[in-house]
C-alpha atoms as a PDB file:
ATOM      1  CA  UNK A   1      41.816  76.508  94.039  1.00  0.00           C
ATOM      2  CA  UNK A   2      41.963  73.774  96.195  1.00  0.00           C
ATOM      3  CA  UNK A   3      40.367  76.073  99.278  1.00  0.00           C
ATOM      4  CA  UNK A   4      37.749  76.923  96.797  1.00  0.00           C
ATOM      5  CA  UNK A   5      36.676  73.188  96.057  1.00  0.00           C
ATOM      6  CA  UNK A   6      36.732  73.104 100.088  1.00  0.00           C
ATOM      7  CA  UNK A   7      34.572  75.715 100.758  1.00  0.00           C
ATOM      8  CA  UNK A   8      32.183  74.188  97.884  1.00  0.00           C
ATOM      9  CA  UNK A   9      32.169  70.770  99.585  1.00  0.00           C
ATOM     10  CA  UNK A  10      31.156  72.303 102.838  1.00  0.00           C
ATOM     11  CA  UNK A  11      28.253  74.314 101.371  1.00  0.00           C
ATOM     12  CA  UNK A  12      27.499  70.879  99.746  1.00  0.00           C
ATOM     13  CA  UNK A  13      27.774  68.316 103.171  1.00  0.00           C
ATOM     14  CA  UNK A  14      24.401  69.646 104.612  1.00  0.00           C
ATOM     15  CA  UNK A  15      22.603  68.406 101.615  1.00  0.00           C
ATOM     16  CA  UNK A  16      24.525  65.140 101.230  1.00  0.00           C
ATOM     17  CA  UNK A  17      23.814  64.396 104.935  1.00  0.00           C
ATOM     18  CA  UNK A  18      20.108  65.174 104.892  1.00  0.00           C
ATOM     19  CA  UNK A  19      19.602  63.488 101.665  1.00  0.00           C
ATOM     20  CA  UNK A  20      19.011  59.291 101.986  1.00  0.00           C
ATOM     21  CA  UNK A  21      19.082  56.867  99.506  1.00  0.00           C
ATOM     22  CA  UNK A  22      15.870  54.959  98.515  1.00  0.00           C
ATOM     23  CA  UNK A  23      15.252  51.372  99.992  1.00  0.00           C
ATOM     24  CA  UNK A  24      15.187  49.306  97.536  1.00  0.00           C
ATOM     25  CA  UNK A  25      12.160  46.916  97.278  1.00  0.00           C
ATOM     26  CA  UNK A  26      14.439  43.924  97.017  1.00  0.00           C
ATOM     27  CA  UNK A  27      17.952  42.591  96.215  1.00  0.00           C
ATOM     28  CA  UNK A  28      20.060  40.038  95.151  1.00  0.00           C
ATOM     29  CA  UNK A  29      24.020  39.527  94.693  1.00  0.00           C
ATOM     30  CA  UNK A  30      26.099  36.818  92.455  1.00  0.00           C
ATOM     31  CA  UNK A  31      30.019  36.296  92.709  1.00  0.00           C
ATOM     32  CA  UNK A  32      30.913  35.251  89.635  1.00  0.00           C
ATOM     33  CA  UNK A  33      34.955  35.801  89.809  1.00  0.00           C
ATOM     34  CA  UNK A  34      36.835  38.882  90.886  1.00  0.00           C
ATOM     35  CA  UNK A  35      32.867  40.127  89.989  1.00  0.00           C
ATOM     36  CA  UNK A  36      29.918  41.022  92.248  1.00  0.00           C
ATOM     37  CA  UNK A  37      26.949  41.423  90.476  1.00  0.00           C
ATOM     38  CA  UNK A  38      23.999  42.862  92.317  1.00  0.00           C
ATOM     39  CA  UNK A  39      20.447  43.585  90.968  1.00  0.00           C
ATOM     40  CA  UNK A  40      17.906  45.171  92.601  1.00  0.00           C
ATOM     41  CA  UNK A  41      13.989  45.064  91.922  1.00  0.00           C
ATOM     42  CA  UNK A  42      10.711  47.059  92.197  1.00  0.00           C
ATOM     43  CA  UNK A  43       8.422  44.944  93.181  1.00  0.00           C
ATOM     44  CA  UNK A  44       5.654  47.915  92.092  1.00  0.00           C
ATOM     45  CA  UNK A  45       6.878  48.073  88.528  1.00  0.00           C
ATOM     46  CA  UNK A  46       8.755  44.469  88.021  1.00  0.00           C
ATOM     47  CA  UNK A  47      11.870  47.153  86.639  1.00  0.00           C
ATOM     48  CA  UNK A  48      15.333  45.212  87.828  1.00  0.00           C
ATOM     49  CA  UNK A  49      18.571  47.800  87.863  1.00  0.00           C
ATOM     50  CA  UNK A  50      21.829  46.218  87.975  1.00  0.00           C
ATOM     51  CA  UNK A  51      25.044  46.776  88.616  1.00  0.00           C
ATOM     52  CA  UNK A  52      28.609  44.769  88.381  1.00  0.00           C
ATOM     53  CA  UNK A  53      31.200  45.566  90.873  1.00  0.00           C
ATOM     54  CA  UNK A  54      34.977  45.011  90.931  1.00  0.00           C
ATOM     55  CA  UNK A  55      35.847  43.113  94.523  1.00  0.00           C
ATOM     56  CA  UNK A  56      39.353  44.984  93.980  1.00  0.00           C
ATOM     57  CA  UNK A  57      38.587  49.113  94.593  1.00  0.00           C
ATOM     58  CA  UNK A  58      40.931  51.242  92.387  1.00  0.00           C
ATOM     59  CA  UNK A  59      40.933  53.343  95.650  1.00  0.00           C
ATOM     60  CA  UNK A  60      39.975  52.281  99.369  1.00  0.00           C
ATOM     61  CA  UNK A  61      38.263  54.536 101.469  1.00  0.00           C
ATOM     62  CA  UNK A  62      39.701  57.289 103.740  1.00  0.00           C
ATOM     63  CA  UNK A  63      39.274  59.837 106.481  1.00  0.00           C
ATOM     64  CA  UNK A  64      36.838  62.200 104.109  1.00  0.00           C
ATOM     65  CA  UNK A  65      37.110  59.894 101.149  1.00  0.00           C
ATOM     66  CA  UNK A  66      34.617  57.263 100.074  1.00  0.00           C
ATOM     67  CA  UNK A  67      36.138  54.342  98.346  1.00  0.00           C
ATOM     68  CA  UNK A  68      36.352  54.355  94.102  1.00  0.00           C
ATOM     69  CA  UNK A  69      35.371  51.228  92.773  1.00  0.00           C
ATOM     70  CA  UNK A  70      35.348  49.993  89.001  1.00  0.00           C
ATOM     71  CA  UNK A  71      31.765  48.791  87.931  1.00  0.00           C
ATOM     72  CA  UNK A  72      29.947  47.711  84.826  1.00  0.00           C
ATOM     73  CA  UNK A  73      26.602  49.675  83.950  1.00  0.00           C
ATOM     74  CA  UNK A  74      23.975  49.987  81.053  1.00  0.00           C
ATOM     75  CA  UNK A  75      24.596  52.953  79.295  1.00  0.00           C
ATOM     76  CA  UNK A  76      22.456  53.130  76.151  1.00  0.00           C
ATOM     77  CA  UNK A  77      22.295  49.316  75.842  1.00  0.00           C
ATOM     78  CA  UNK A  78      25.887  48.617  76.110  1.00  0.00           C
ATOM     79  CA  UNK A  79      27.423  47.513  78.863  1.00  0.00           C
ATOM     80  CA  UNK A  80      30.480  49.574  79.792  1.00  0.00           C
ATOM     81  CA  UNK A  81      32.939  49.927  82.632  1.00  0.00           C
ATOM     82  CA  UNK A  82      32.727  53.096  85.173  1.00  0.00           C
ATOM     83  CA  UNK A  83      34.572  54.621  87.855  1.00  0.00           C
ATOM     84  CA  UNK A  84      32.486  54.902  90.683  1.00  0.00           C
ATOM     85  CA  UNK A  85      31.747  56.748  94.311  1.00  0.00           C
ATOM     86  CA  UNK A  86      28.625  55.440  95.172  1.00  0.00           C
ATOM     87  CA  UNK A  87      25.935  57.208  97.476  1.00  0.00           C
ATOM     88  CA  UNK A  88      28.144  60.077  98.840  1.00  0.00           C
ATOM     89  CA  UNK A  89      28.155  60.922 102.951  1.00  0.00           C
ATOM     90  CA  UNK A  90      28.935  63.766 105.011  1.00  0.00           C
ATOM     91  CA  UNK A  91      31.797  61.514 105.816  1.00  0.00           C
ATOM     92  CA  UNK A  92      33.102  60.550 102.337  1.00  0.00           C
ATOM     93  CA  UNK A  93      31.769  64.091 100.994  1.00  0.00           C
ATOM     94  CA  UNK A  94      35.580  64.951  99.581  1.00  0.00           C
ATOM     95  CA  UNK A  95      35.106  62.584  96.578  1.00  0.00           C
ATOM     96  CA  UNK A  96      32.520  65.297  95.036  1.00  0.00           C
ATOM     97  CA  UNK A  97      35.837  67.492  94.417  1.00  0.00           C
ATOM     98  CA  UNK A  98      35.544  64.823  91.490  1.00  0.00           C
ATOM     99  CA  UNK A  99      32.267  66.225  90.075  1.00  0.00           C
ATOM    100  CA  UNK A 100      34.254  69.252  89.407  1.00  0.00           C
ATOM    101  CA  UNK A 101      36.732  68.459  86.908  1.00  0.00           C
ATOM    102  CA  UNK A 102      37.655  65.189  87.164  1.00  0.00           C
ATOM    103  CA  UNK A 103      38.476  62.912  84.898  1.00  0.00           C
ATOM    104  CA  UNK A 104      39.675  58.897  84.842  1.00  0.00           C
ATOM    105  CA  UNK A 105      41.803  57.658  82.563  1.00  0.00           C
ATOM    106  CA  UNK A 106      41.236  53.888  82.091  1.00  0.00           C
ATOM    107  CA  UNK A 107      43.122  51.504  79.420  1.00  0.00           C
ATOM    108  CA  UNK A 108      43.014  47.902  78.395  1.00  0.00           C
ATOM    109  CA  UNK A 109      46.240  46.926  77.808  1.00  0.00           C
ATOM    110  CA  UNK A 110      48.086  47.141  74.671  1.00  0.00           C
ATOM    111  CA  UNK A 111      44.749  49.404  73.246  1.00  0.00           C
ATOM    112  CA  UNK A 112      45.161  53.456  74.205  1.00  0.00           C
ATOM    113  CA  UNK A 113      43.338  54.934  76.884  1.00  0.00           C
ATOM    114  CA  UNK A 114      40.317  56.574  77.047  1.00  0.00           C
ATOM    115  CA  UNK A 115      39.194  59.595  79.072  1.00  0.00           C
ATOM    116  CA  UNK A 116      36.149  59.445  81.341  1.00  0.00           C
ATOM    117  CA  UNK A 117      34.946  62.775  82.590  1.00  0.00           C
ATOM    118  CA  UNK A 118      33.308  62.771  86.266  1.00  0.00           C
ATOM    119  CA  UNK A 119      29.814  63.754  87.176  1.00  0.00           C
ATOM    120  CA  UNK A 120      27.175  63.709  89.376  1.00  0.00           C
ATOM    121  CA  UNK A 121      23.950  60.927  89.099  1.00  0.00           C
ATOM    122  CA  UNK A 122      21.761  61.544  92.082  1.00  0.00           C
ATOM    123  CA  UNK A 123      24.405  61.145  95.024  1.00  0.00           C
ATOM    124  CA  UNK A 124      27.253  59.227  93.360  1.00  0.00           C
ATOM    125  CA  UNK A 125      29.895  60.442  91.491  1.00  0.00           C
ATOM    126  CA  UNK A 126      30.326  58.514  88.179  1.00  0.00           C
ATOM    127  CA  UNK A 127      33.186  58.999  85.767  1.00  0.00           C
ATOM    128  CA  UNK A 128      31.950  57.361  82.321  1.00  0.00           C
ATOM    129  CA  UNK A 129      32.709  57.138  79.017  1.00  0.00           C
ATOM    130  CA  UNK A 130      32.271  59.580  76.284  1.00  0.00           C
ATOM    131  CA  UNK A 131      28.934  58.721  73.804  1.00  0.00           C
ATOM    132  CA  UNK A 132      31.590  58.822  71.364  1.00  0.00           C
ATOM    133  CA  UNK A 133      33.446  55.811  73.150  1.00  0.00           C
ATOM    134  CA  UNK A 134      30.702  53.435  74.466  1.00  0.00           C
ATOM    135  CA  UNK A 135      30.996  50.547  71.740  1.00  0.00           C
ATOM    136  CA  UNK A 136      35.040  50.927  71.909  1.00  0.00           C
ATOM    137  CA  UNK A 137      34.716  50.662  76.179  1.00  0.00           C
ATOM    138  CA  UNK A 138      32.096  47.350  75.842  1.00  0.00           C
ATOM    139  CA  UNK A 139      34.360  45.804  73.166  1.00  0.00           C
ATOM    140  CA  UNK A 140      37.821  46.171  75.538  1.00  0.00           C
ATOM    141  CA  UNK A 141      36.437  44.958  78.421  1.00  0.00           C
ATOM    142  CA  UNK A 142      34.288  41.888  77.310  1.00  0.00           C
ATOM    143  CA  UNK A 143      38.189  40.516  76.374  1.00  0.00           C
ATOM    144  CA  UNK A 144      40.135  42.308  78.746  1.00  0.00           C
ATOM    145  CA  UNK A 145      42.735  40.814  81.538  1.00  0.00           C
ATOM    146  CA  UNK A 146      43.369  43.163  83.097  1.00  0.00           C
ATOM    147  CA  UNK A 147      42.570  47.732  83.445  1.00  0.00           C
ATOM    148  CA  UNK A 148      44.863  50.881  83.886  1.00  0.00           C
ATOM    149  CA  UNK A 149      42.917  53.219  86.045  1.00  0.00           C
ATOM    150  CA  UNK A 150      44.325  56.909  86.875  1.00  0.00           C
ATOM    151  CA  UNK A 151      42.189  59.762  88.569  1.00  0.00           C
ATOM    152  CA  UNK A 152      43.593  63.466  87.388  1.00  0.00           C
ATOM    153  CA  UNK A 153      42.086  66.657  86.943  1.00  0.00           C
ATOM    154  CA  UNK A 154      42.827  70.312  86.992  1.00  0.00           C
ATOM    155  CA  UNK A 155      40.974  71.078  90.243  1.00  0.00           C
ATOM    156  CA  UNK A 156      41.019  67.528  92.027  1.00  0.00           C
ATOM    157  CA  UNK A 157      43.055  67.552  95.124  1.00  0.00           C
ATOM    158  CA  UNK A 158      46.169  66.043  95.527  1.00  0.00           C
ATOM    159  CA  UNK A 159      44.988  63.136  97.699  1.00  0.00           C
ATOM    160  CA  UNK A 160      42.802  61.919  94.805  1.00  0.00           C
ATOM    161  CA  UNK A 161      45.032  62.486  91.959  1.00  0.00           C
ATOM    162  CA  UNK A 162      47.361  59.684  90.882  1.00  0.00           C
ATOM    163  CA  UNK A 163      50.366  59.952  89.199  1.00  0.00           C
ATOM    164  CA  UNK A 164      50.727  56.062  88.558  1.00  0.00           C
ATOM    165  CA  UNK A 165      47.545  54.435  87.396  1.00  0.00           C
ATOM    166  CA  UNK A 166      45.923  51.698  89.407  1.00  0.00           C
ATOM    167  CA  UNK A 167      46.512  48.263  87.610  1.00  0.00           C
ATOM    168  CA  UNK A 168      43.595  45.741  88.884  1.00  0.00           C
ATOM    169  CA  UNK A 169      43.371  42.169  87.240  1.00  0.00           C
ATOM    170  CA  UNK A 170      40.404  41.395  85.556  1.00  0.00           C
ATOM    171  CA  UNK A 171      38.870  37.233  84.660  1.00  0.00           C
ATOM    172  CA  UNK A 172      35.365  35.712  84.174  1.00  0.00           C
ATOM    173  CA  UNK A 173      34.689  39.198  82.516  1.00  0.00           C
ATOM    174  CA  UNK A 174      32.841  37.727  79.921  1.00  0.00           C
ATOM    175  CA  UNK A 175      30.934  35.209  81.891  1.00  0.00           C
ATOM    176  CA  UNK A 176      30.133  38.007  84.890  1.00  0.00           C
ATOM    177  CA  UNK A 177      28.391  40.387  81.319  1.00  0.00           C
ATOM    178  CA  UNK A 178      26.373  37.294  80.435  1.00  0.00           C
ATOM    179  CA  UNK A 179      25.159  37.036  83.550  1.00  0.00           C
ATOM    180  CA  UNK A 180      24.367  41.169  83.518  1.00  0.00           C
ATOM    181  CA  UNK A 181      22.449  40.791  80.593  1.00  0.00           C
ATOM    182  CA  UNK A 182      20.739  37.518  81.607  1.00  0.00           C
ATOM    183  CA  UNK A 183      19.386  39.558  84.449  1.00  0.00           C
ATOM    184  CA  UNK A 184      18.600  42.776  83.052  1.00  0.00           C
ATOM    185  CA  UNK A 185      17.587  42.449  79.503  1.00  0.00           C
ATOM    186  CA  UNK A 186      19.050  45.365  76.613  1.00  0.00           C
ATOM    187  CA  UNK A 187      16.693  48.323  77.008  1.00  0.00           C
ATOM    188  CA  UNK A 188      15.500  47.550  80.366  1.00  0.00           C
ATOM    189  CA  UNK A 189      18.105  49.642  82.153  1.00  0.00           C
ATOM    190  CA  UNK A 190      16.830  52.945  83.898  1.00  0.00           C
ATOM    191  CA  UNK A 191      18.014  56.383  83.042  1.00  0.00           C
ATOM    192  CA  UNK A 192      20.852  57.803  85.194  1.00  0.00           C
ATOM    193  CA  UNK A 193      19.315  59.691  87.963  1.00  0.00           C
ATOM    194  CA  UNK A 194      20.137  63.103  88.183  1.00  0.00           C
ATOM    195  CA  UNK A 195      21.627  65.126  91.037  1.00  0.00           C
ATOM    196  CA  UNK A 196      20.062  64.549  94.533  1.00  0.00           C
ATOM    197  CA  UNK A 197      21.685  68.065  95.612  1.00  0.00           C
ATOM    198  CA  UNK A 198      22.993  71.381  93.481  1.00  0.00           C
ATOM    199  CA  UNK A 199      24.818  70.752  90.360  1.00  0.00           C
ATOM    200  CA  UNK A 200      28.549  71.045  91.944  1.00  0.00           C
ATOM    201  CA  UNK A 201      29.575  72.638  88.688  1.00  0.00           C
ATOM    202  CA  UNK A 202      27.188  75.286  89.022  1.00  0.00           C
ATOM    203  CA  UNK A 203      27.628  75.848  92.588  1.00  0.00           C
ATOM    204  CA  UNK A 204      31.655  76.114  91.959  1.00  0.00           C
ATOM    205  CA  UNK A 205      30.959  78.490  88.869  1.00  0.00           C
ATOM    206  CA  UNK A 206      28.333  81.135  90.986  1.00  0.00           C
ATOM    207  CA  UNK A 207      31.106  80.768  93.955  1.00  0.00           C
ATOM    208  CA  UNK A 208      34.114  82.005  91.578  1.00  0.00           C
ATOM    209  CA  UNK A 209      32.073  84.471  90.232  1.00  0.00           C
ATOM    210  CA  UNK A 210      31.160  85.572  94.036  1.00  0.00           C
ATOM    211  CA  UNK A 211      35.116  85.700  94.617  1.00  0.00           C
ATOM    212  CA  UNK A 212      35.658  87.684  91.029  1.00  0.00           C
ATOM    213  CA  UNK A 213      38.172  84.622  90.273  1.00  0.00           C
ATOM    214  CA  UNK A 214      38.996  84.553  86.424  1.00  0.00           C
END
């Protein structure tokens, strides 16, 4: 399996190379805590996107492995927390073995975990919360001290997976979401952009298909 997701990643760098992110028109950044909030604007249509960033990654970056970073996005008017590779390289291409199967598990201590299942939004991975979980994720975090963040997955490779979860200390939370929603008002938020390059979970399915894997 794990040559499979290779080959697929390869088939997949020419596109991630040639594709480039836009520019945005222009941008701004607040530190408000562990918390870096940064909001960018169009100056055609006036529409501000934003995003909150943990300074703390839940993993760093690597030879073939762009970094994973906890952020804070809109996500049908809630703001909820998300496990991030943002604007994928040919040289951080590995982390798309995530778009596969992957899943993060993320917990706010002493409530249960919740899964977050991985998936492409133009060239970033993002690993979000269920529909059925968005109120439950904003709630958690808005009090929250501190996150339990593990990667795992069937088909993610061993150099991604975690056996211990990532345990990253969290203040100003509720001060940094003001500040979000200050900035970019409920309802405001864009749609998530859909894949800049083929849908990995297609390309995997056609590929084991090609191989006759069952």
């Amino acid at each position: 399996m794990i040559r499979l997701v290779s080959l697929l990643l390869l088939l997949a760098a020419p596109a991630l190379a040639q594709t480039k992110p836009p520019m945005p028109s222009a941008q701004s950044t607040e530190t408000i805590g562990p918390w870096l909030l940064s909001c960018t604007t169009d100056r055609m249509t006036d529409r501000s996107e934003c995003r909150m960033l943990l300074s703390q990654p839940v993993q760093p970056s690597a030879p073939g492995l762009a970094p994973l970073a906890l952020e804070v996005v809109d996500r049908g008017g809630r703001l909820v927390p998300v496990v991030v590779a943002r604007d994928l390289s040919l040289e951080g291409a590995a982390r798309g073995a995530l778009a596969l199967a992957g899943t993060v598990q993320l917990r706010f201590p002493p409530n249960p975990f919740f899964e977050m299942p991985c998936g492409l939004e133009g060239r970033s991975v993002i690993c979000a919360p269920r529909s059925s979980d968005l109120e439950r994720a904003a709630s958690e975090l808005a009090r929250a001290d501190r996150v339990l963040v593990r990667v795992t997955g069937m088909l993610v490779p061993e150099a991604q997976a975690m056996r211990e979860p990532v345990e990253l200390r969290l203040n100003d939370t509720a001060a940094a979401l003001g500040r979000f929603r200050a900035r970019q008002p409920e309802g405001s938020a864009p749609p998530p952009a859909p894949p800049a390059m083929w849908d990995l979970r297609e390309m995997f399915s056609r590929l084991m298909g090609l191989l006759n894997v069952q």
